[in-house]
Protein backbone atom coordinates (compact mmCIF):
# COMPACT_ATOMS: atom_id res chain seq x y z
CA UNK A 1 144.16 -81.36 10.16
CA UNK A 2 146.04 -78.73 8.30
CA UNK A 3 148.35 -76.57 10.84
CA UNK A 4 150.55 -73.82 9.80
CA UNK A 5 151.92 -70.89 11.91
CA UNK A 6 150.64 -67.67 11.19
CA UNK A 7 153.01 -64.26 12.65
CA UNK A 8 150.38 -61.91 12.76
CA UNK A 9 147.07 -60.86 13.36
CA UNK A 10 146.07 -61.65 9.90
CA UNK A 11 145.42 -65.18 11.10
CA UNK A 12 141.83 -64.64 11.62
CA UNK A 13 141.54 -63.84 8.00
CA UNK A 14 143.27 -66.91 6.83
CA UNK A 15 141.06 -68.92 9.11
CA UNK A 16 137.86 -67.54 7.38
CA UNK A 17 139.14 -68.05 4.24
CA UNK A 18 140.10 -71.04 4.62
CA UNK A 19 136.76 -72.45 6.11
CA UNK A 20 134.52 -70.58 3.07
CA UNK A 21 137.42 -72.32 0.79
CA UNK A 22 136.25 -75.83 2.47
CA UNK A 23 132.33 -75.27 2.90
CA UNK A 24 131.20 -76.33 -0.69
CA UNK A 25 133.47 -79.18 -0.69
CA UNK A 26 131.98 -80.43 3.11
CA UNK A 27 128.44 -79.78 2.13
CA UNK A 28 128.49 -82.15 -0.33
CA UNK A 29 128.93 -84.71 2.40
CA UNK A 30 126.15 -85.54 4.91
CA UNK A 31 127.37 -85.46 8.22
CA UNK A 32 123.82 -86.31 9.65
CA UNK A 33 123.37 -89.36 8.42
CA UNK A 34 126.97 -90.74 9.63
CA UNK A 35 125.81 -91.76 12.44
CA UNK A 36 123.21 -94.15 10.80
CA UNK A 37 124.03 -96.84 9.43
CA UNK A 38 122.94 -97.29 6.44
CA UNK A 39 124.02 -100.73 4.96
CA UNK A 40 124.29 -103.79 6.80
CA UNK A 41 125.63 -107.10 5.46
CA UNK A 42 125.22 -110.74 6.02
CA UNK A 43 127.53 -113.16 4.34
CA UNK A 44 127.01 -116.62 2.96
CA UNK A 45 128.20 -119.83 1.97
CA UNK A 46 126.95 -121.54 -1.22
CA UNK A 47 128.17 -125.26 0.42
CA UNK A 48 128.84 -126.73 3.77
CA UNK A 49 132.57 -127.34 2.51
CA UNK A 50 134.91 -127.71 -0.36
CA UNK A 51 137.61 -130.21 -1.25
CA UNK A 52 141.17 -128.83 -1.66
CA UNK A 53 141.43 -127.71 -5.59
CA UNK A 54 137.33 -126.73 -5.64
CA UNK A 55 135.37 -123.77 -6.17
CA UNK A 56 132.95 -122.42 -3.11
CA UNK A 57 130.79 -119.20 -3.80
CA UNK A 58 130.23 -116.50 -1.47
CA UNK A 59 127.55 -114.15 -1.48
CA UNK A 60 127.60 -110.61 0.31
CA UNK A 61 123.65 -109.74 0.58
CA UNK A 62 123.50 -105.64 1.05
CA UNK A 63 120.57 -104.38 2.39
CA UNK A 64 120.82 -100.35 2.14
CA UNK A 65 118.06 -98.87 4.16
CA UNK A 66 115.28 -96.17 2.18
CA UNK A 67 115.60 -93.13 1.36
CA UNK A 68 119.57 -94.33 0.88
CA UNK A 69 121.57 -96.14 -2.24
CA UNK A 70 125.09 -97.06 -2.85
CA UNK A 71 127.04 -96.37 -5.58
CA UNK A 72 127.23 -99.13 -8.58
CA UNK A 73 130.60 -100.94 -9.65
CA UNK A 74 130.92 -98.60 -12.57
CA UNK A 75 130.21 -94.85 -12.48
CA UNK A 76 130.58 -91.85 -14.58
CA UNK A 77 130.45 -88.79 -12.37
CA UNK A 78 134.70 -88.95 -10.89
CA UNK A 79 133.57 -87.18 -7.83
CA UNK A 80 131.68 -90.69 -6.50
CA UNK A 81 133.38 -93.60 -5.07
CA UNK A 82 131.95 -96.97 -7.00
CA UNK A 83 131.39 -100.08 -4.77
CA UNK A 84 134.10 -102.51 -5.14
CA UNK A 85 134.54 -106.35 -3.49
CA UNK A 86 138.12 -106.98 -2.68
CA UNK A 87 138.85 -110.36 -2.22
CA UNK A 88 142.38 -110.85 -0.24
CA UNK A 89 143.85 -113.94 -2.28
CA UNK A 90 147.10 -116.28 -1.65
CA UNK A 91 147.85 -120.06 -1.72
CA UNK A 92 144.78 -121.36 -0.19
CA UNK A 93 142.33 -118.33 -2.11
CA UNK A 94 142.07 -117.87 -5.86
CA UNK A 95 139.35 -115.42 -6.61
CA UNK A 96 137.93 -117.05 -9.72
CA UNK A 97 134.80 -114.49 -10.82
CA UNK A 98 133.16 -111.27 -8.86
CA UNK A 99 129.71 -111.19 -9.78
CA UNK A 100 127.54 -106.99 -9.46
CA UNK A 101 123.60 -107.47 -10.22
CA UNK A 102 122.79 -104.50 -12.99
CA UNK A 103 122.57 -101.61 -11.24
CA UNK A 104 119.74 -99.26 -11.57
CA UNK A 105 120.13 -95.89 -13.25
CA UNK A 106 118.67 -92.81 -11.66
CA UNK A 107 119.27 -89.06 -11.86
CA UNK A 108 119.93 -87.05 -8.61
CA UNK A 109 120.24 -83.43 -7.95
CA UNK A 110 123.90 -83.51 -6.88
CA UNK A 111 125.49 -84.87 -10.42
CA UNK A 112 125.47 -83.87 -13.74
CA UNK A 113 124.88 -87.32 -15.43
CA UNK A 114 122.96 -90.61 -14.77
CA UNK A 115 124.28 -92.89 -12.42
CA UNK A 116 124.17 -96.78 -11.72
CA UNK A 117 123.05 -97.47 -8.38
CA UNK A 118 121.66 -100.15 -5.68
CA UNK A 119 119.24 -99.35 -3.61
CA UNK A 120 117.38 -102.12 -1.20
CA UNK A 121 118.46 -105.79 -0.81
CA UNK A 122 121.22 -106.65 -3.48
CA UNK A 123 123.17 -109.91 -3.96
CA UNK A 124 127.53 -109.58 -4.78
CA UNK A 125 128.89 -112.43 -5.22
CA UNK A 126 132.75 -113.87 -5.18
CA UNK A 127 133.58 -117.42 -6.88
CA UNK A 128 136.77 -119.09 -4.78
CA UNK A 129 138.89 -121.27 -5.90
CA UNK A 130 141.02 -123.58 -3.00
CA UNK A 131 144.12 -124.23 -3.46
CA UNK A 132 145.24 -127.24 -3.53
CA UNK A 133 147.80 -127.50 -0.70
CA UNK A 134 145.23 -125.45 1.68
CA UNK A 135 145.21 -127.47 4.69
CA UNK A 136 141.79 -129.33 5.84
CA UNK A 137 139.94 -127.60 8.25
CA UNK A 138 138.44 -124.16 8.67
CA UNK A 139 140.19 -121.67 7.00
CA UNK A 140 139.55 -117.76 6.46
CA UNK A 141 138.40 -115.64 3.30
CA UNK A 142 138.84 -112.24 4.04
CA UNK A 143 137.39 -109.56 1.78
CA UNK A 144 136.70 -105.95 2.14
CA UNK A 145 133.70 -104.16 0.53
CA UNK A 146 134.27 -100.43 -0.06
CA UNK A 147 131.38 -98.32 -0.73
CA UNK A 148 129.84 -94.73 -0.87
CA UNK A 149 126.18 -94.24 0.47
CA UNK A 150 124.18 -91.32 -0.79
CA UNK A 151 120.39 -89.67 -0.45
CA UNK A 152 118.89 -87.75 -3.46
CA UNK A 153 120.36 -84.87 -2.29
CA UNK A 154 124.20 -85.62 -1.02
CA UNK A 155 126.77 -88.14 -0.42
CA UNK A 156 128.44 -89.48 3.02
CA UNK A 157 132.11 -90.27 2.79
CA UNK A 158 133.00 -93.39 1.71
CA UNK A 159 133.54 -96.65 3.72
CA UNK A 160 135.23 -100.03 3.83
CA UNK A 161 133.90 -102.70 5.30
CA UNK A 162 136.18 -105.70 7.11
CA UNK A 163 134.78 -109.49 6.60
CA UNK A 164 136.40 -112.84 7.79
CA UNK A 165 134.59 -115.44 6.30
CA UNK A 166 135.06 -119.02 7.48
CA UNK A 167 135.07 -122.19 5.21
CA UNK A 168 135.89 -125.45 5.57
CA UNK A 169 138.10 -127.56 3.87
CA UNK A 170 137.12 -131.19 3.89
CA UNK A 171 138.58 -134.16 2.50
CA UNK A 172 138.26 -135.29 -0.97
CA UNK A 173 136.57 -138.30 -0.02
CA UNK A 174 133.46 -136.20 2.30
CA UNK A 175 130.58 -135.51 0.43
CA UNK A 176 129.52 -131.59 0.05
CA UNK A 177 125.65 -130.47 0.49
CA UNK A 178 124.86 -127.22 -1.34
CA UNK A 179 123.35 -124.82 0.84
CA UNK A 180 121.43 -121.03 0.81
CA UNK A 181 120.24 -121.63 -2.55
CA UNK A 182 117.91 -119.48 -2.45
CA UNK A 183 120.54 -117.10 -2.11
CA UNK A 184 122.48 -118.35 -4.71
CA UNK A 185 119.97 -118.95 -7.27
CA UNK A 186 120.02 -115.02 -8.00
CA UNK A 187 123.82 -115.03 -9.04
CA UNK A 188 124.63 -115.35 -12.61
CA UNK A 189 128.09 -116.37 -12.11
CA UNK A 190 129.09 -117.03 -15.85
């Protein structure tokens, strides 16, 4: 909140001013829908483990409710916010690949240009690398997924959402069953 002191009765102006100065730039936000939520994610494993040095995939599946999209990885209007994955790495996490399906372009009353989108169910995925030295047992990938919802006619502000992920680390010897493939059969990982 902006404060200032003001020494006269000319305050009132400044006040009115001021909130005509911030109108278009609030409208362009919906404030209705912030209370909905409007994308809910479930997380998954591609394997029931992984040996210290190997590779496990997660997948983030979005599901954006209708009438609603989210911004695609890559957009040309600067006024959006793109979705991003943010993978938090160290010793035990190496983020190998982040995998975005194509988005889908549409046109919508509140931009000037086309813009790649999501709407319903979509699949991100993140490739891991283990380290190593990561210590056997279950262990934490934490990630963040930042994104901006919008209807055809306006935008919300954008959000970040928190994820700890567990995995575990098993030994070399254990054997490792692939699971959720149905999941994972729609990620072209390269």
């Amino acid at each position: 909140m902006l404060m200032c002191k003001i020494q006269s009765k000319s305050w009132h102006r400044v006040a009115v001013l001021s909130a005509l100065f911030y109108i278009p730039f609030l409208m362009g936000f919906s404030s209705a829908g912030s209370e909905e939520e409007v994308l809910d994610v479930k997380t998954y494993l591609s394997q029931d483990g992984v040996h210290p040095g190997g590779v496990i995939d997660f997948a983030f599946l979005l599901d954006i409710i209708p009438g609603w999209h989210i911004n695609g990885p890559e957009l040309a209007d600067q006024f959006l916010i793109a979705c991003t994955l943010m993978i938090e790495e160290d010793d035990a996490v190496e983020v190998v690949e982040v995998y975005y399906p194509v988005p889908e372009t549409r046109v919508y009353s509140f931009s000037e240009v086309e813009l790649q989108v999501y709407e319903g169910k979509v699949i991100v995925g993140a490739r891991i690398k283990v380290g190593d030295a990561t210590p056997q047992g279950k262990n934490m990938l934490k990630a963040s997924f930042l994104y901006q919802a919008c209807d055809d006619m306006s935008c919300m502000a954008p959000e970040t959402l928190e994820f700890e992920i567990p995995f575990q680390v098993v030994p070399a010897s254990a054997e490792i069953k692939q699971i959720n493939q149905s999941i994972f059969s729609q990620i072209k990982f390269r």
